[in-house]
C-alpha atoms as a PDB file:
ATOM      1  CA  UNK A   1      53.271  13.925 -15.350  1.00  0.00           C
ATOM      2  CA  UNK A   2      49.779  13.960 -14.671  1.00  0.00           C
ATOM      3  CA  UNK A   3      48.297  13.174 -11.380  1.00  0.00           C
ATOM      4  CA  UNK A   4      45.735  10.387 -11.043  1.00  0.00           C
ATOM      5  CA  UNK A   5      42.476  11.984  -9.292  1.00  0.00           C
ATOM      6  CA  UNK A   6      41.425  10.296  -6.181  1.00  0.00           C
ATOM      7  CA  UNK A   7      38.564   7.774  -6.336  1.00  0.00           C
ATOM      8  CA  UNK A   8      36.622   9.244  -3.399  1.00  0.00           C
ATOM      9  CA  UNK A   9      33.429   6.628  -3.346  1.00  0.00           C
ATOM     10  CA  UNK A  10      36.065   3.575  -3.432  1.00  0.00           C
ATOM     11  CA  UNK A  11      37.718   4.900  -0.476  1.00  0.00           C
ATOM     12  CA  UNK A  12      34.372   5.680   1.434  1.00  0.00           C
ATOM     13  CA  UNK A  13      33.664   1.752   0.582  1.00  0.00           C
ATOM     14  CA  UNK A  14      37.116   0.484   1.883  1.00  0.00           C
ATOM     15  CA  UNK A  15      36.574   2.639   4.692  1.00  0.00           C
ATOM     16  CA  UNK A  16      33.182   1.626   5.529  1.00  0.00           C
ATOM     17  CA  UNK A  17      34.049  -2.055   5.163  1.00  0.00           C
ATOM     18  CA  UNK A  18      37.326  -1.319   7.656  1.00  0.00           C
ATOM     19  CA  UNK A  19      34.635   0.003  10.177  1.00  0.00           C
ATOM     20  CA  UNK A  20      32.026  -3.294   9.522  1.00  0.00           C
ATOM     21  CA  UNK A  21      35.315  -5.566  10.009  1.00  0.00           C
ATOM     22  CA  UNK A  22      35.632  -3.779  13.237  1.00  0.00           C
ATOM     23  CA  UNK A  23      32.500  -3.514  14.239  1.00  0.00           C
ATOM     24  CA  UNK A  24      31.516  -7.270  14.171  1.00  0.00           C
ATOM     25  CA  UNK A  25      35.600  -8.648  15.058  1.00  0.00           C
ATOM     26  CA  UNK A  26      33.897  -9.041  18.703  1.00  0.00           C
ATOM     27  CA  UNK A  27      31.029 -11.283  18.944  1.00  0.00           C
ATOM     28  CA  UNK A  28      29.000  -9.730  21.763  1.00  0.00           C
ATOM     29  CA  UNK A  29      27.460 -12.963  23.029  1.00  0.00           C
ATOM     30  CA  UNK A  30      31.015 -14.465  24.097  1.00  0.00           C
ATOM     31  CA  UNK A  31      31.574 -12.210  26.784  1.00  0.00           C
ATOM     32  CA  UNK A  32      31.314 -13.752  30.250  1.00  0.00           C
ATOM     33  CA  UNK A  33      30.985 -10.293  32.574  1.00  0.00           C
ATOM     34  CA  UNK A  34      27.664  -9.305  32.365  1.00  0.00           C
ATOM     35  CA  UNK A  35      28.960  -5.682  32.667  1.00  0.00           C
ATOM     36  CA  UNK A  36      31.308  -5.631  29.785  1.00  0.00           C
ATOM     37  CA  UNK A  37      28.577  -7.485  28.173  1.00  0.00           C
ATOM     38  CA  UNK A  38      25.578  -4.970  28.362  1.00  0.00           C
ATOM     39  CA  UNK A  39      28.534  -1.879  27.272  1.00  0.00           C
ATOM     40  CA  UNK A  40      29.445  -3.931  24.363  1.00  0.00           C
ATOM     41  CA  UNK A  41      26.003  -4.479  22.771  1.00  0.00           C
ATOM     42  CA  UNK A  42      25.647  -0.800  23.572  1.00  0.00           C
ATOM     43  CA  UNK A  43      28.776  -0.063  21.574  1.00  0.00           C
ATOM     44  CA  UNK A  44      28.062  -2.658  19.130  1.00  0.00           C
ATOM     45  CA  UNK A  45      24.322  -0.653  18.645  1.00  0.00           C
ATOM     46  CA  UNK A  46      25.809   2.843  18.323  1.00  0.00           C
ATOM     47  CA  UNK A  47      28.416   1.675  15.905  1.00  0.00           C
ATOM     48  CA  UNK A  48      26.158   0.080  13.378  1.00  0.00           C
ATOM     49  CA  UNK A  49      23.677   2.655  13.758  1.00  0.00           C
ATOM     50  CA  UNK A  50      27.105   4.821  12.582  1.00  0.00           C
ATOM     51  CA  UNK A  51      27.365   2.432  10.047  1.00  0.00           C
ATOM     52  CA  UNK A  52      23.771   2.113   8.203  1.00  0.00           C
ATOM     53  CA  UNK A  53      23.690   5.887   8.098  1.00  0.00           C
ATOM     54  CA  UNK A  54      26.694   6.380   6.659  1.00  0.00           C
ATOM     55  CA  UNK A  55      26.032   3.298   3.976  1.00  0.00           C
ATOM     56  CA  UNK A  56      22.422   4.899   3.449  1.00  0.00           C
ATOM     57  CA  UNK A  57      24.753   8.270   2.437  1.00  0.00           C
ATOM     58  CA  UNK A  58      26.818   6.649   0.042  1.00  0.00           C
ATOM     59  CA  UNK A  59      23.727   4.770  -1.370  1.00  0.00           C
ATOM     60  CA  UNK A  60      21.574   8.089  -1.756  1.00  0.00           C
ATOM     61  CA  UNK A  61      24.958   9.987  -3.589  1.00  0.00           C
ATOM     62  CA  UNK A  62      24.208   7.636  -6.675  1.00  0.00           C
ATOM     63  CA  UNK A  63      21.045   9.240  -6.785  1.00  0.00           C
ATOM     64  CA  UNK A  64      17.494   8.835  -6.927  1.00  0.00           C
ATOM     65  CA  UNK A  65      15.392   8.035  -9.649  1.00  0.00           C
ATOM     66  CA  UNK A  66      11.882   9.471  -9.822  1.00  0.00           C
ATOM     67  CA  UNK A  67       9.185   7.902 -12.016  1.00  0.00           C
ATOM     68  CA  UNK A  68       5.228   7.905 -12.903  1.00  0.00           C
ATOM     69  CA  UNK A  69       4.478  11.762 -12.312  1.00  0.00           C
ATOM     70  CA  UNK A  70       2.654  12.402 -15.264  1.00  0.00           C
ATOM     71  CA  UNK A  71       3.700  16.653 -14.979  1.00  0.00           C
ATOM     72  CA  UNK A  72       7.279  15.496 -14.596  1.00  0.00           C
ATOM     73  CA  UNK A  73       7.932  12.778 -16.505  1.00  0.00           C
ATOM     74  CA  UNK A  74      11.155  10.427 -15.706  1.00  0.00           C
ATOM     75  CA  UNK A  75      13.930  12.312 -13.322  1.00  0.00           C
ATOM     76  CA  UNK A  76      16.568  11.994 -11.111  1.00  0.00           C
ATOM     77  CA  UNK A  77      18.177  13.654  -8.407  1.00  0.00           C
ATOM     78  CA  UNK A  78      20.438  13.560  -5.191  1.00  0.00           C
ATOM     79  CA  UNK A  79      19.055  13.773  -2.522  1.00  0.00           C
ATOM     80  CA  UNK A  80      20.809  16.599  -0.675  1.00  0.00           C
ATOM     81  CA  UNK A  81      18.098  16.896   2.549  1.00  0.00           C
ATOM     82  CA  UNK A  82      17.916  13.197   3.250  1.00  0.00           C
ATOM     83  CA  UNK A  83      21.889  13.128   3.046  1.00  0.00           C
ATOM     84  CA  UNK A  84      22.246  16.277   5.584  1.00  0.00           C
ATOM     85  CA  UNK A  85      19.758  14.512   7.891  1.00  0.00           C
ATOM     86  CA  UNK A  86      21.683  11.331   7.786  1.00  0.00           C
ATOM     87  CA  UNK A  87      24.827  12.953   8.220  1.00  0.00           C
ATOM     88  CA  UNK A  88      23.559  14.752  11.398  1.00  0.00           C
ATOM     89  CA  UNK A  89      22.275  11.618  12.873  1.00  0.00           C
ATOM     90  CA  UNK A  90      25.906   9.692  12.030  1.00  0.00           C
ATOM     91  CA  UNK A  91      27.533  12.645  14.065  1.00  0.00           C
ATOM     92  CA  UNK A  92      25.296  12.340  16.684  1.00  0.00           C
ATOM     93  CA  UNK A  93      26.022   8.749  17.165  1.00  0.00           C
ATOM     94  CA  UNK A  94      29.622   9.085  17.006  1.00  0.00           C
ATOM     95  CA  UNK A  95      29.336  11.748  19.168  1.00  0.00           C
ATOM     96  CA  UNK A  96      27.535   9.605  22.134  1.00  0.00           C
ATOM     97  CA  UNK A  97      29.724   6.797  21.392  1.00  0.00           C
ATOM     98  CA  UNK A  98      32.777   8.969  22.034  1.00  0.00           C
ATOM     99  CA  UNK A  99      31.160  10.324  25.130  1.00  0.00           C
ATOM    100  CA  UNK A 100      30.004   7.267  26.543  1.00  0.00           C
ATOM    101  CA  UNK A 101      33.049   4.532  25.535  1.00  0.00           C
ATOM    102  CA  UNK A 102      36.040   7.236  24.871  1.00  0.00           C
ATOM    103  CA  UNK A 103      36.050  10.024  27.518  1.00  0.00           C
ATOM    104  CA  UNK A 104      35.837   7.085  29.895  1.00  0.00           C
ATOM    105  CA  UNK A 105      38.882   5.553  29.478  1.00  0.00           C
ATOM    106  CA  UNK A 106      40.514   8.755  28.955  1.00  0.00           C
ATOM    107  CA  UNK A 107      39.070   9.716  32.512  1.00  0.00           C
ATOM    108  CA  UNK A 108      40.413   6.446  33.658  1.00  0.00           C
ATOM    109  CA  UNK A 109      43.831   7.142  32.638  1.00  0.00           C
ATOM    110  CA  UNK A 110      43.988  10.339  34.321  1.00  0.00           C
ATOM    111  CA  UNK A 111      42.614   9.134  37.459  1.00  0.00           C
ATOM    112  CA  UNK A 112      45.107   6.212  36.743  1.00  0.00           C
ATOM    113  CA  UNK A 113      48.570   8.527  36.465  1.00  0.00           C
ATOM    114  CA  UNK A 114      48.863   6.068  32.626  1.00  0.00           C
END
């Protein structure tokens, strides 16, 4: 019995689309405490900077088409750079997310006994 391959881009879609879902299931602007607020939009910012990087990635992997150099001609690549770049700067927003949001309630709970 042969096994079905995965579809890799479909699940980097359904997975992106999870994270959008999540991402906008709290509407900023209905939060009272101007506190909890101000950390939201921050949150809200880092994750759909996440977000548009990691879309930008999965737009670039269907690669790009390069036209109107006369020594050339008509080509097409993926852009490999571009997609390391963006990849770096997805981390790095993930990374100050979880620094900022995440170690903080983990340093709560441990301050906390929970």
């Amino acid at each position: 019995m042969a096994r079905a391959e995965p579809n890799h881009k479909m699940e980097y879609v359904k997975l992106l689309d999870l994270l959008d879902r999540a991402i906008n299931a709290t509407k900023v602007s209905s939060i009272s405490e101007v506190t909890e607020r101000e950390r939201l939009t921050y949150a809200h910012s880092l994750a759909n900077r996440f977000s548009q990087y990691a879309n930008t990635v999965l737009y670039l992997l269907s690669g790009t088409k390069v036209c109107g150099l006369p020594s050339f001609g008509e080509f097409s690549f993926i852009d490999t750079a571009s997609i390391d770049v963006l990849t770096r700067a997805a981390m790095e927003a993930f990374l100050v997310f979880h620094y900022v949001f995440m170690n903080q309630i983990q340093r709560k709970r441990r301050i906390s006994g929970i």
